[in-house]
PDB file of N, CA and C in Angstrom:
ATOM      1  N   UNK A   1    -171.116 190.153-111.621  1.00  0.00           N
ATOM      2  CA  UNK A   1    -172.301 190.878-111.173  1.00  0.00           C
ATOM      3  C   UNK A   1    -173.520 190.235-111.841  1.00  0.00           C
ATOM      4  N   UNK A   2    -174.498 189.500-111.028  1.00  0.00           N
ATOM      5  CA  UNK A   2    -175.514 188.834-111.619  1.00  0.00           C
ATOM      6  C   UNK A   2    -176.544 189.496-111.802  1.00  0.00           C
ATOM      7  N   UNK A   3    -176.057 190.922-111.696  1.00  0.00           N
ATOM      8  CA  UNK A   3    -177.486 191.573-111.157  1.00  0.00           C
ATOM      9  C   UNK A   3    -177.976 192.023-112.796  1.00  0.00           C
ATOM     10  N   UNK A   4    -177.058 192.057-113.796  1.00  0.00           N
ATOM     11  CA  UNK A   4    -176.818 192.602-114.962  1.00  0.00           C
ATOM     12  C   UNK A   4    -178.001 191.419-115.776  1.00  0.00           C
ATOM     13  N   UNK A   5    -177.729 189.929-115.508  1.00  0.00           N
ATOM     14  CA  UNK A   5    -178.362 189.326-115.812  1.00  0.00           C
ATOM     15  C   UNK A   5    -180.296 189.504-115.189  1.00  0.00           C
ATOM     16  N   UNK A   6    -180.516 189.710-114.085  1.00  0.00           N
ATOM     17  CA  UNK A   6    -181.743 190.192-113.453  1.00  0.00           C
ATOM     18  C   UNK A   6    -182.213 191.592-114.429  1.00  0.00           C
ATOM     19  N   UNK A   7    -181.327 192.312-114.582  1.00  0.00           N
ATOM     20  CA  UNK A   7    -182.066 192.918-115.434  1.00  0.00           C
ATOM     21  C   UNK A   7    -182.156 192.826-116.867  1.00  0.00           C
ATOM     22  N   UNK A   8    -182.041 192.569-117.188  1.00  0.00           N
ATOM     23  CA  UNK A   8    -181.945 191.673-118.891  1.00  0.00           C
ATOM     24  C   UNK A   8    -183.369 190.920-118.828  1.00  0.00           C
ATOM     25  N   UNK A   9    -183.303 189.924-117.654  1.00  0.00           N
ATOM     26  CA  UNK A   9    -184.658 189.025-117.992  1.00  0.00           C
ATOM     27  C   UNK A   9    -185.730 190.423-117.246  1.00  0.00           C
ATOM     28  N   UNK A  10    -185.690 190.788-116.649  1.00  0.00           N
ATOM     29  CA  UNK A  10    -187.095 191.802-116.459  1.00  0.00           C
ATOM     30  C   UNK A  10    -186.991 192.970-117.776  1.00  0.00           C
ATOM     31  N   UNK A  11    -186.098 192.882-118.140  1.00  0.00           N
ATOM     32  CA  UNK A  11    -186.543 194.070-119.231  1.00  0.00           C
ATOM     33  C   UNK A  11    -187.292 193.013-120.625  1.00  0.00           C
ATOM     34  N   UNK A  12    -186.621 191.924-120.880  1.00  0.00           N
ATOM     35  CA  UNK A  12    -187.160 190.884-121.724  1.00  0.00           C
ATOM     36  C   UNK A  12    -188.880 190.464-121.135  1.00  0.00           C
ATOM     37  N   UNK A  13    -189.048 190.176-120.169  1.00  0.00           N
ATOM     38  CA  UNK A  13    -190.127 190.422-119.442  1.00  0.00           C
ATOM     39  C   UNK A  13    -191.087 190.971-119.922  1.00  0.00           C
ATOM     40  N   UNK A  14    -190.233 192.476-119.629  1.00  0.00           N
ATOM     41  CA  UNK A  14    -191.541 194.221-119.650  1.00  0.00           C
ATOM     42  C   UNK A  14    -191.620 193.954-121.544  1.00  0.00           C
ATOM     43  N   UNK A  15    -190.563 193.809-121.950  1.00  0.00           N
ATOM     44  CA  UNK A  15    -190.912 193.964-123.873  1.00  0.00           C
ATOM     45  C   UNK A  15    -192.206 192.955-124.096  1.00  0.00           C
ATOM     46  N   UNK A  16    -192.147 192.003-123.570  1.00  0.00           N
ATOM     47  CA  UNK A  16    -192.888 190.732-123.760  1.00  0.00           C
ATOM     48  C   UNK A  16    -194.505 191.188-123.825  1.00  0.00           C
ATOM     49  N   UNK A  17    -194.402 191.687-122.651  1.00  0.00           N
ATOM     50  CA  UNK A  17    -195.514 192.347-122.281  1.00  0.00           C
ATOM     51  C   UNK A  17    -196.413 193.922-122.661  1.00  0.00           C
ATOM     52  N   UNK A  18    -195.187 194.472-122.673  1.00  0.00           N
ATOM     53  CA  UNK A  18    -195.644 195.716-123.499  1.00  0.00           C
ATOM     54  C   UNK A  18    -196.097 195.114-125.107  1.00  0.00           C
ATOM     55  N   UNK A  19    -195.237 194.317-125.861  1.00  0.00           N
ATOM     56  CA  UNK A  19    -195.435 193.612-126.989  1.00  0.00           C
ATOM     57  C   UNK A  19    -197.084 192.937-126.975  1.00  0.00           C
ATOM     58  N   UNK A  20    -197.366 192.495-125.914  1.00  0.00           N
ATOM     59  CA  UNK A  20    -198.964 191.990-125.605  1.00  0.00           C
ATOM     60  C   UNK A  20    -200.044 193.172-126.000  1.00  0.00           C
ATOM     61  N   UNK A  21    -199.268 194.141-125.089  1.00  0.00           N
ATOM     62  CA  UNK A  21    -200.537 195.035-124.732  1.00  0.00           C
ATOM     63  C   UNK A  21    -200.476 196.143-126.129  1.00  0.00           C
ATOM     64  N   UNK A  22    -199.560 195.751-127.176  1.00  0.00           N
ATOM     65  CA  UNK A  22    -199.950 196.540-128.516  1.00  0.00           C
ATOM     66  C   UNK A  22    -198.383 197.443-128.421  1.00  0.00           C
ATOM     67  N   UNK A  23    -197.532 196.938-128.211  1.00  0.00           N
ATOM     68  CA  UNK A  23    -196.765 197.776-128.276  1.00  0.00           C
ATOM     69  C   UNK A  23    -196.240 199.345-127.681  1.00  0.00           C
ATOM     70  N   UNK A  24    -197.052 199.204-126.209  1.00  0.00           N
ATOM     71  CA  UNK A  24    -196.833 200.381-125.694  1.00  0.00           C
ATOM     72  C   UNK A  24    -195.673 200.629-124.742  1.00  0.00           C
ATOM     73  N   UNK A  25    -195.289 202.015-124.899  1.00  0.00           N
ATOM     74  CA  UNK A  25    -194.305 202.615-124.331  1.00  0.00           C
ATOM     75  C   UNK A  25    -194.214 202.254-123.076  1.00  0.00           C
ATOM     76  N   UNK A  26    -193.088 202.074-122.489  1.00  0.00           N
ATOM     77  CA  UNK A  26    -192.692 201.656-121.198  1.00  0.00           C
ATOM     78  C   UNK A  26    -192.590 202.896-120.101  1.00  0.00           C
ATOM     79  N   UNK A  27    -192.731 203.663-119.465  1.00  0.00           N
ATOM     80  CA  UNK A  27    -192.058 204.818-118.509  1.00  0.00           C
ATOM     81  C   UNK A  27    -191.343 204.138-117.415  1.00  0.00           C
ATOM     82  N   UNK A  28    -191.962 203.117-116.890  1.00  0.00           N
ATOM     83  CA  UNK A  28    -191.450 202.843-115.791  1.00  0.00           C
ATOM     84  C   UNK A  28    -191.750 201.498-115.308  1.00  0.00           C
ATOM     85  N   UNK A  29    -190.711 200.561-114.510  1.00  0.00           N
ATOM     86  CA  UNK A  29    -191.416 199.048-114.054  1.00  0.00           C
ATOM     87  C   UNK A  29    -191.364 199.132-112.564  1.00  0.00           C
ATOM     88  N   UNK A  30    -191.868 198.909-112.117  1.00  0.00           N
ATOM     89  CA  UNK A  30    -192.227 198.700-110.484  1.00  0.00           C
ATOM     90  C   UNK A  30    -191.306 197.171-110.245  1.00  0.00           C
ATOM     91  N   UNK A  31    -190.595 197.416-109.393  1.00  0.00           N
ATOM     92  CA  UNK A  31    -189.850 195.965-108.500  1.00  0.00           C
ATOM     93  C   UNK A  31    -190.303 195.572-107.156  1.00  0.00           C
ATOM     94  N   UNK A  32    -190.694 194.947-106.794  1.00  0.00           N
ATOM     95  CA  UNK A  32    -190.643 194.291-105.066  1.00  0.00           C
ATOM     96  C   UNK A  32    -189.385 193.661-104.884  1.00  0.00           C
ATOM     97  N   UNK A  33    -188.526 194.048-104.019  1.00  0.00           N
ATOM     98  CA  UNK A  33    -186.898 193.197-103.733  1.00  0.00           C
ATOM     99  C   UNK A  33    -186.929 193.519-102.187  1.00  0.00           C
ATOM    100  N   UNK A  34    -186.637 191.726-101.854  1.00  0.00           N
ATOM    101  CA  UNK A  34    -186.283 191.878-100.823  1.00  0.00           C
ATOM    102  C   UNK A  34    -185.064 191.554 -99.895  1.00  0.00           C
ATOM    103  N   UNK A  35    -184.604 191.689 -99.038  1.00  0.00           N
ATOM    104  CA  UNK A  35    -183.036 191.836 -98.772  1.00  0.00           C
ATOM    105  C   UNK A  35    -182.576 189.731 -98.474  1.00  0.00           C
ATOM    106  N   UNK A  36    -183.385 189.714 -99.172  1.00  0.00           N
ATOM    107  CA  UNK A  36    -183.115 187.959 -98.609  1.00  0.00           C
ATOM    108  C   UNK A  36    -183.151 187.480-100.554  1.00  0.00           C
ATOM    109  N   UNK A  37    -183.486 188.365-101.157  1.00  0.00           N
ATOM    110  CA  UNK A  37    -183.111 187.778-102.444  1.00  0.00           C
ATOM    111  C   UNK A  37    -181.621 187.995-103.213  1.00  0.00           C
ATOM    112  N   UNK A  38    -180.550 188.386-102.733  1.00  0.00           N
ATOM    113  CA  UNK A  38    -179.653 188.081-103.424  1.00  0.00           C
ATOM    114  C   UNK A  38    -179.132 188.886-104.157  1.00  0.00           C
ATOM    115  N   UNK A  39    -180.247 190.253-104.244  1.00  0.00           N
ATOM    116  CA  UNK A  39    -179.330 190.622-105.330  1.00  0.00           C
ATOM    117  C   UNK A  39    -179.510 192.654-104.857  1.00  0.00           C
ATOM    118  N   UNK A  40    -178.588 193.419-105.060  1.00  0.00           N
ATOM    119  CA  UNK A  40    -177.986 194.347-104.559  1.00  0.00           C
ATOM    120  C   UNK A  40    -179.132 195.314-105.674  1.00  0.00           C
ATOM    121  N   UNK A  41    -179.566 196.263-104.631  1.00  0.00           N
ATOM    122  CA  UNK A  41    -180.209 197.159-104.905  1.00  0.00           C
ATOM    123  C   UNK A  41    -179.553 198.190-106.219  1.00  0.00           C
ATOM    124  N   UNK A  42    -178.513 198.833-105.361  1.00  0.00           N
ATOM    125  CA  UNK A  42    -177.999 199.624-106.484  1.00  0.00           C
ATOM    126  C   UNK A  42    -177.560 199.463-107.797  1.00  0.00           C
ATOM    127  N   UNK A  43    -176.863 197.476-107.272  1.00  0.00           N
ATOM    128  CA  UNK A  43    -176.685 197.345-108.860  1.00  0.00           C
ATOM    129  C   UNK A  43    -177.721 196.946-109.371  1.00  0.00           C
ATOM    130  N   UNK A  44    -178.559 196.682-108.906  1.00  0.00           N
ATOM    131  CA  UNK A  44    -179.587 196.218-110.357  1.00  0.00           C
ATOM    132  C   UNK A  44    -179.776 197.831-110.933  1.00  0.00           C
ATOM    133  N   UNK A  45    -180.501 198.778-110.395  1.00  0.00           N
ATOM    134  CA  UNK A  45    -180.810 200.127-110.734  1.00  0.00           C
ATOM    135  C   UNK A  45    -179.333 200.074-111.898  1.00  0.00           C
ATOM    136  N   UNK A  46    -178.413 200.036-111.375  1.00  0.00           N
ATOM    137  CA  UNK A  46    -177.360 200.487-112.745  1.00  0.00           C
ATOM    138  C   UNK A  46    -177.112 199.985-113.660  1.00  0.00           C
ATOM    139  N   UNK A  47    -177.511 198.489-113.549  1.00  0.00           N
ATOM    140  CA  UNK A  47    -177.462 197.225-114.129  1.00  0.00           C
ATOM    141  C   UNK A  47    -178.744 197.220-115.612  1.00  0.00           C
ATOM    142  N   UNK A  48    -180.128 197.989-114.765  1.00  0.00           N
ATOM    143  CA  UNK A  48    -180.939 198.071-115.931  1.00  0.00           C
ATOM    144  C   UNK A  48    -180.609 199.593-116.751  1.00  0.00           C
ATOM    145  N   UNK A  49    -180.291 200.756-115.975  1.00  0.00           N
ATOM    146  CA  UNK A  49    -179.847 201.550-116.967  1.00  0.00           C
ATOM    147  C   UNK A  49    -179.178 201.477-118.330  1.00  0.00           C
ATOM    148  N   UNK A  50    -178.391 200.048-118.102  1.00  0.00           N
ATOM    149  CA  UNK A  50    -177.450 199.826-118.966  1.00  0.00           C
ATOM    150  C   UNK A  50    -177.458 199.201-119.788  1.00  0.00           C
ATOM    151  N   UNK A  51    -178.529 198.306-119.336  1.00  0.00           N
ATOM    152  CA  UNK A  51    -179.092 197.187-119.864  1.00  0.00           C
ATOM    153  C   UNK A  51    -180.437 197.689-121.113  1.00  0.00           C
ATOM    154  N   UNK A  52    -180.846 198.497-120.443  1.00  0.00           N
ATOM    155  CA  UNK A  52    -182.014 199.167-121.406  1.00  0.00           C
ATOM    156  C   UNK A  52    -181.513 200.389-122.791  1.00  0.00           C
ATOM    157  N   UNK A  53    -180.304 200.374-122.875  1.00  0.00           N
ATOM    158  CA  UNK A  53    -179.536 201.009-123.974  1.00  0.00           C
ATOM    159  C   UNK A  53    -180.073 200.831-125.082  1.00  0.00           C
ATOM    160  N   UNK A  54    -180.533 201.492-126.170  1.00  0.00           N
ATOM    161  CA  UNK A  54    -180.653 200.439-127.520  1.00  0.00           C
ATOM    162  C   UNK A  54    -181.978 199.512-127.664  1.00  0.00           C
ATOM    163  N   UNK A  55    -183.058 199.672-126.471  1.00  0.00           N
ATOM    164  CA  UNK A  55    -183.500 199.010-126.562  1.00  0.00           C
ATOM    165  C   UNK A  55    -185.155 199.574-126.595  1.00  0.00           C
ATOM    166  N   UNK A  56    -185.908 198.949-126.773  1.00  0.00           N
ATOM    167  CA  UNK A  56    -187.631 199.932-126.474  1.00  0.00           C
ATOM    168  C   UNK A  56    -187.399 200.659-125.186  1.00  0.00           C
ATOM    169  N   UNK A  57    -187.092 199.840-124.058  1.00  0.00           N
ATOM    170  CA  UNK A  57    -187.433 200.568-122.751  1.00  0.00           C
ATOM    171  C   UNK A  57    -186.357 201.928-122.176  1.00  0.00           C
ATOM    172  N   UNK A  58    -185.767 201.983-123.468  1.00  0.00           N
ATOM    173  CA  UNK A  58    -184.579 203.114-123.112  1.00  0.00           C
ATOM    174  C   UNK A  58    -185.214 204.119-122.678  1.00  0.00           C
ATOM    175  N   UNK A  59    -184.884 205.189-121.681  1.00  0.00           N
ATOM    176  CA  UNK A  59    -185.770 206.276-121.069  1.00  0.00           C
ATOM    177  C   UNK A  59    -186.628 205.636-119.630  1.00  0.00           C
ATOM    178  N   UNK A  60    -187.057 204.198-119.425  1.00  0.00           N
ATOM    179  CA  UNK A  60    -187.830 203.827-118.629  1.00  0.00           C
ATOM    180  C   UNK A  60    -187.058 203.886-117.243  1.00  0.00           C
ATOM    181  N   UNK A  61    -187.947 203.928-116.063  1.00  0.00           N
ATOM    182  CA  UNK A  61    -186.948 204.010-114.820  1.00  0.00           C
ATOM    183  C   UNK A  61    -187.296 202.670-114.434  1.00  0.00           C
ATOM    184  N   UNK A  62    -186.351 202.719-113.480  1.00  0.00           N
ATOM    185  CA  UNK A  62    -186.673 201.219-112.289  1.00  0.00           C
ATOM    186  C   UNK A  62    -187.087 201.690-110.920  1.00  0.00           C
ATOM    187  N   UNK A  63    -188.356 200.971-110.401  1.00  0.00           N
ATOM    188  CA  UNK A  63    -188.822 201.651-109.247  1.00  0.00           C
ATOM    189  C   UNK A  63    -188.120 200.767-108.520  1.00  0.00           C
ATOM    190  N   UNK A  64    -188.226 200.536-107.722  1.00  0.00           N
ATOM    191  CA  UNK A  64    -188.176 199.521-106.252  1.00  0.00           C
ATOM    192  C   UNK A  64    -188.568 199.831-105.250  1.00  0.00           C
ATOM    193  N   UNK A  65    -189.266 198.707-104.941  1.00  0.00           N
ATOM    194  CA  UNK A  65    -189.877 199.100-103.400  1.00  0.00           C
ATOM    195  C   UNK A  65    -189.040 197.500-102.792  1.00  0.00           C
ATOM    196  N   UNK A  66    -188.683 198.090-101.541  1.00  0.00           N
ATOM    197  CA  UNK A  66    -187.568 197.369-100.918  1.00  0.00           C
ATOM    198  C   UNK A  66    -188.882 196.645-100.122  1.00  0.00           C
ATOM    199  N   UNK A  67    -188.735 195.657 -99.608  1.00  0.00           N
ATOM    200  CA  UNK A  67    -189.685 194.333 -98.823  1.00  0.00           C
ATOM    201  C   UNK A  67    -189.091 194.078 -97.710  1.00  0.00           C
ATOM    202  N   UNK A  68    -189.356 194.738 -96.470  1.00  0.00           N
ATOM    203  CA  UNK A  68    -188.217 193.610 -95.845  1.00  0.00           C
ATOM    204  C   UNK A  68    -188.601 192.255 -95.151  1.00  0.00           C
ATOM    205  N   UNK A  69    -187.944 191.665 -94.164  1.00  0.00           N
ATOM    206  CA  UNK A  69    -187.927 190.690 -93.860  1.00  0.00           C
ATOM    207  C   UNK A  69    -188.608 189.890 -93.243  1.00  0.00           C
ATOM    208  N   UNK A  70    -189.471 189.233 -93.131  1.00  0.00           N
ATOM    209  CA  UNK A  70    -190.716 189.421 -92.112  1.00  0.00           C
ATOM    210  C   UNK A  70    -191.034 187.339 -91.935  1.00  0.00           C
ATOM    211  N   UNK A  71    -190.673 186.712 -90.515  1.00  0.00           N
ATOM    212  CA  UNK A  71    -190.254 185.682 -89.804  1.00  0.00           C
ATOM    213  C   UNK A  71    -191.670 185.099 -89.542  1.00  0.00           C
ATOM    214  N   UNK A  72    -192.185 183.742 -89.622  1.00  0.00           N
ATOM    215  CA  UNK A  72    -193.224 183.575 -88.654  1.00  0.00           C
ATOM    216  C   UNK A  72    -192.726 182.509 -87.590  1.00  0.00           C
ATOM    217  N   UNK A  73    -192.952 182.989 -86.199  1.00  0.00           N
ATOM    218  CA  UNK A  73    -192.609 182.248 -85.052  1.00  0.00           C
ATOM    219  C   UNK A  73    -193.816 181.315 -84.394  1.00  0.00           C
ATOM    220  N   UNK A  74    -193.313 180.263 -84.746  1.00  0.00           N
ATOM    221  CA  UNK A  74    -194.853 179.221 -84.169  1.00  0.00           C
ATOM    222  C   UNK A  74    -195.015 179.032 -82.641  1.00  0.00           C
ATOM    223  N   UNK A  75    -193.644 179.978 -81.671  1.00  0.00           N
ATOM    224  CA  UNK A  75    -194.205 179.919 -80.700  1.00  0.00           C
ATOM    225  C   UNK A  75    -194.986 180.915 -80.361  1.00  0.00           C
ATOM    226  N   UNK A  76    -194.860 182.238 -80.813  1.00  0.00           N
ATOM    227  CA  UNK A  76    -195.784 183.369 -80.497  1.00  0.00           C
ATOM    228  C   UNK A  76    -196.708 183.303 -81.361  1.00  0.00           C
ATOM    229  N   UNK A  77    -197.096 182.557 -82.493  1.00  0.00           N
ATOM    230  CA  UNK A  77    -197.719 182.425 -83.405  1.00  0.00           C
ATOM    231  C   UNK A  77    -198.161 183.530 -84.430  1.00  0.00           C
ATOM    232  N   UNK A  78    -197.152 184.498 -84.724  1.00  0.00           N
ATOM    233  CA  UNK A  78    -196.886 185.629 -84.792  1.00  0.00           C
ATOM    234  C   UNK A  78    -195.984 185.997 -86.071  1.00  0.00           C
ATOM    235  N   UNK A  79    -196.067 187.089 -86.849  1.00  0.00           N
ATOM    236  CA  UNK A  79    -195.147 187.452 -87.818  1.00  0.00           C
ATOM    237  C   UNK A  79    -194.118 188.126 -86.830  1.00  0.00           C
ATOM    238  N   UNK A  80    -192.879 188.332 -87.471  1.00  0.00           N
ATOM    239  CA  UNK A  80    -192.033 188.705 -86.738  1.00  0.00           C
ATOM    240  C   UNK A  80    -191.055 189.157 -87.540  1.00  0.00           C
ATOM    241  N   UNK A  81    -189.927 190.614 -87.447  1.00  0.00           N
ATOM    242  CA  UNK A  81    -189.468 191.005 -88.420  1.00  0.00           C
ATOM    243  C   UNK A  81    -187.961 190.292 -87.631  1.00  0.00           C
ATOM    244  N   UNK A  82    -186.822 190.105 -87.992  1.00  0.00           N
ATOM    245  CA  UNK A  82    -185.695 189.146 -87.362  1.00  0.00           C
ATOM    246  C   UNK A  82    -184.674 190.481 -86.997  1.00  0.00           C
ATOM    247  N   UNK A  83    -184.160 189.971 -85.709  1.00  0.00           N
ATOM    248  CA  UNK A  83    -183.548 191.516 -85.465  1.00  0.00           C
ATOM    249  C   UNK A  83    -182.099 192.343 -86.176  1.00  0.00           C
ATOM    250  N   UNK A  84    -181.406 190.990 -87.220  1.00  0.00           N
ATOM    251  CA  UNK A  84    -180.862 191.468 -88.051  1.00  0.00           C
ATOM    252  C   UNK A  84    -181.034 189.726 -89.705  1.00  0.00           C
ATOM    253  N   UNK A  85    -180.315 190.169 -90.080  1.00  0.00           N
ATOM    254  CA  UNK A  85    -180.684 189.110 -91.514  1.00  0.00           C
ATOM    255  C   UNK A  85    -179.718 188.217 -91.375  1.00  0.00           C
ATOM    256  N   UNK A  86    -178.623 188.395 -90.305  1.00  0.00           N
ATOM    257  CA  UNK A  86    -177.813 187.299 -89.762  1.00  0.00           C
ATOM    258  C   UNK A  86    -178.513 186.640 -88.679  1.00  0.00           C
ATOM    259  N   UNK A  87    -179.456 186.669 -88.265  1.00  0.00           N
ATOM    260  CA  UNK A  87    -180.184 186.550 -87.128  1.00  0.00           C
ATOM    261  C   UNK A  87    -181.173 186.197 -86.948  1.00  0.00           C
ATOM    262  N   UNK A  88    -181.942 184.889 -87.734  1.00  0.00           N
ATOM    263  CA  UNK A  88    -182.879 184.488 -87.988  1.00  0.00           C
ATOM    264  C   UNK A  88    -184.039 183.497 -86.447  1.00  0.00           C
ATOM    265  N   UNK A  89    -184.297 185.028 -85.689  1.00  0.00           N
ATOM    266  CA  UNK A  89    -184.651 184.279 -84.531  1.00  0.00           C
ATOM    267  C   UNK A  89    -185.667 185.248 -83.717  1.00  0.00           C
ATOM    268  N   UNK A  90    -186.646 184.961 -82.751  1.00  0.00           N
ATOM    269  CA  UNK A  90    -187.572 185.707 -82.484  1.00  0.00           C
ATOM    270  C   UNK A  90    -187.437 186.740 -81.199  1.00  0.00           C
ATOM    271  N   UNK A  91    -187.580 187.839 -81.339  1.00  0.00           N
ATOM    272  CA  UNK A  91    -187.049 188.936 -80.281  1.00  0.00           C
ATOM    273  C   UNK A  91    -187.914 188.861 -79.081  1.00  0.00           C
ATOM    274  N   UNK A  92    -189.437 187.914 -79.210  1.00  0.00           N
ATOM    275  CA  UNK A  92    -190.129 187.781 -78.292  1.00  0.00           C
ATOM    276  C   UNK A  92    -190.435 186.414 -77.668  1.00  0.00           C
ATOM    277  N   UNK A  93    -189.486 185.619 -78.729  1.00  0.00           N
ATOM    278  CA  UNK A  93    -189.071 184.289 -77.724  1.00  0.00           C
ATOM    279  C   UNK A  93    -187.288 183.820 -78.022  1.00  0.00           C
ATOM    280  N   UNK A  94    -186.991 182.469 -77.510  1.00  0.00           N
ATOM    281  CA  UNK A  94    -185.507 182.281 -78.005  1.00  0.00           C
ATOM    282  C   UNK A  94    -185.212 180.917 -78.781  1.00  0.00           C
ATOM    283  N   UNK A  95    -186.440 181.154 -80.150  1.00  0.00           N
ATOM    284  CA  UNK A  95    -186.919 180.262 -81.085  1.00  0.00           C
ATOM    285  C   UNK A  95    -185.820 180.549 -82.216  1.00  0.00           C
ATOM    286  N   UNK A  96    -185.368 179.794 -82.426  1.00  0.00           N
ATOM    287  CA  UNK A  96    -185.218 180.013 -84.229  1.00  0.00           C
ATOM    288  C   UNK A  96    -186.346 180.013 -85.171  1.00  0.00           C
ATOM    289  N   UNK A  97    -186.229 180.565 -86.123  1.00  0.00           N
ATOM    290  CA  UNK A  97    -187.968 180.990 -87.230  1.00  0.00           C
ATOM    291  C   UNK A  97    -187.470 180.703 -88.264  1.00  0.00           C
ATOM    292  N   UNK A  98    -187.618 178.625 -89.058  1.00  0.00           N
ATOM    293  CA  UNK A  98    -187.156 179.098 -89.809  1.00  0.00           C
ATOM    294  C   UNK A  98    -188.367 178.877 -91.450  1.00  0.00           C
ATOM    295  N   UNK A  99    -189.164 179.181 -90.909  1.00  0.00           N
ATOM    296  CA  UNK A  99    -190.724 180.000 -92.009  1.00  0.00           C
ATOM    297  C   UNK A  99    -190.033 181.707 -92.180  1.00  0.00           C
ATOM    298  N   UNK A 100    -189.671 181.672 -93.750  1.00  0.00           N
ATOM    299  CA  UNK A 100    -189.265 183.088 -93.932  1.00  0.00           C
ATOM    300  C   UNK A 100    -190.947 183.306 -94.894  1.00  0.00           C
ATOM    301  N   UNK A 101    -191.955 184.364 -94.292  1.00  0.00           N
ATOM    302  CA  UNK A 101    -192.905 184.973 -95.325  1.00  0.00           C
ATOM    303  C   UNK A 101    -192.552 186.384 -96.126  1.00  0.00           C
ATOM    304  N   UNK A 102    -191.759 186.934 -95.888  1.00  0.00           N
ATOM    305  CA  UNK A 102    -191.769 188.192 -96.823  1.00  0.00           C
ATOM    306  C   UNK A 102    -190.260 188.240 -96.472  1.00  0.00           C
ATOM    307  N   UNK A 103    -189.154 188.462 -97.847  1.00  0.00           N
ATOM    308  CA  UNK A 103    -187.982 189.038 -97.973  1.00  0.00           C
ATOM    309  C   UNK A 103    -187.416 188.562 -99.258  1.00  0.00           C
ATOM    310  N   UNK A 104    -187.866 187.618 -99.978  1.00  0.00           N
ATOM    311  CA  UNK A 104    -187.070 186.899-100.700  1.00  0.00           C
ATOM    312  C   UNK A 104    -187.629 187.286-102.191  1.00  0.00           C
ATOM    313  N   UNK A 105    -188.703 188.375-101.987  1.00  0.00           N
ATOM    314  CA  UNK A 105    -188.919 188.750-103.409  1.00  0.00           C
ATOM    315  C   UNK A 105    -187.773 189.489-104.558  1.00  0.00           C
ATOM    316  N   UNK A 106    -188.363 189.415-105.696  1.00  0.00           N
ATOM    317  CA  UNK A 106    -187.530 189.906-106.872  1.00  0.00           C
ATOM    318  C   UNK A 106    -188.806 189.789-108.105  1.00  0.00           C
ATOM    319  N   UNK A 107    -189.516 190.795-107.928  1.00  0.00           N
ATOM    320  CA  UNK A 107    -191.053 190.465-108.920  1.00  0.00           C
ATOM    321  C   UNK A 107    -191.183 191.910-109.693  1.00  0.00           C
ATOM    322  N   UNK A 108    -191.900 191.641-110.190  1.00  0.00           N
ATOM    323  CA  UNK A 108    -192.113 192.920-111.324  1.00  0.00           C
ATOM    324  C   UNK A 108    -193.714 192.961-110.702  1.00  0.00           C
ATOM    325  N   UNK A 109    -194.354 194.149-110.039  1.00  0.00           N
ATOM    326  CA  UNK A 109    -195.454 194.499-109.388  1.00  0.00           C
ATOM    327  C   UNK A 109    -196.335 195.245-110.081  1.00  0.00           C
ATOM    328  N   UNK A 110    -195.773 196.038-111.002  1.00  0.00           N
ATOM    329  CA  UNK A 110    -196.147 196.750-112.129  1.00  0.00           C
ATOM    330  C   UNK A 110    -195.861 197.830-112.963  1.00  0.00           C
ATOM    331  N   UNK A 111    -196.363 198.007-114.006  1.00  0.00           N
ATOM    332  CA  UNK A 111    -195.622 198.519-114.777  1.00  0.00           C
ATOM    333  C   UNK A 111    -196.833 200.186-115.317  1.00  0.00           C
ATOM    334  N   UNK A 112    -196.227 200.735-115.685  1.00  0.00           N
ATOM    335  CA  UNK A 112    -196.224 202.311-116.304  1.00  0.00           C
ATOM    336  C   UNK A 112    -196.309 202.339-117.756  1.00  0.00           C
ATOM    337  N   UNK A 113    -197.409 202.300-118.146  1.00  0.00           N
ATOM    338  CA  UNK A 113    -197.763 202.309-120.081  1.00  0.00           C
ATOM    339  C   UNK A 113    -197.828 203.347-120.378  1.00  0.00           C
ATOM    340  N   UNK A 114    -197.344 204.052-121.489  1.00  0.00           N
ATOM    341  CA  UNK A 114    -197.566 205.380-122.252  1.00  0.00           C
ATOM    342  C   UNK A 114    -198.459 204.681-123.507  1.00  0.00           C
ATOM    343  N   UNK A 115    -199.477 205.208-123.973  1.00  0.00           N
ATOM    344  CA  UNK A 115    -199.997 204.845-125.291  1.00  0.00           C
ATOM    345  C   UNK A 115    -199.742 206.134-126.261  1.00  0.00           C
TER     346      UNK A 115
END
């Protein structure tokens, strides 16, 4: 499960950073994930619970906001969402799209300070 590792480096991350900003309390980190990055929603959520044991951010939640998938087709010249993620092709022509602009995130968007 790699997802264990994903959360390890975002919690190393959030310390880094909370460590910047003077040592403040963590409540919560904001995620952007999107279904083209690889890595499974639920486990990360269980992955950082577990991960944050023992550590400053113990108590902090994991948000996520899911991203989905979003194609640009140079024949409609058009964003385009793909009609499944096996299916990388345009519902309003019979293009393959293969410009992926939004799905492949895994970012830390922001974070929740207690002082």
């Amino acid at each position: 499960m790699h997802e264990l590792s994903v959360a390890l480096s975002i919690i190393e991350g959030v310390m880094e950073e909370s460590e910047r900003r003077g040592g403040l309390q963590v409540a919560a980190v904001h995620l952007k994930l999107g279904p083209l990055s690889g890595v499974s929603k639920d486990a990360l959520l269980f992955s950082y619970d577990l991960a944050c044991n023992d550590t400053p951010l113990e108590g902090s939640h994991l948000v996520i906001e899911e991203v989905p998938a979003v194609l640009y087709c140079p024949t409609c010249e058009a964003e385009r969402r793909p009609p499944s993620l096996q299916d990388f092709f345009c519902p309003a022509s019979p293009d393959h799209i293969p410009q992926v602009l939004h799905g492949r995130e895994l970012e830390i968007s922001a974070l929740e300070l207690q002082g």
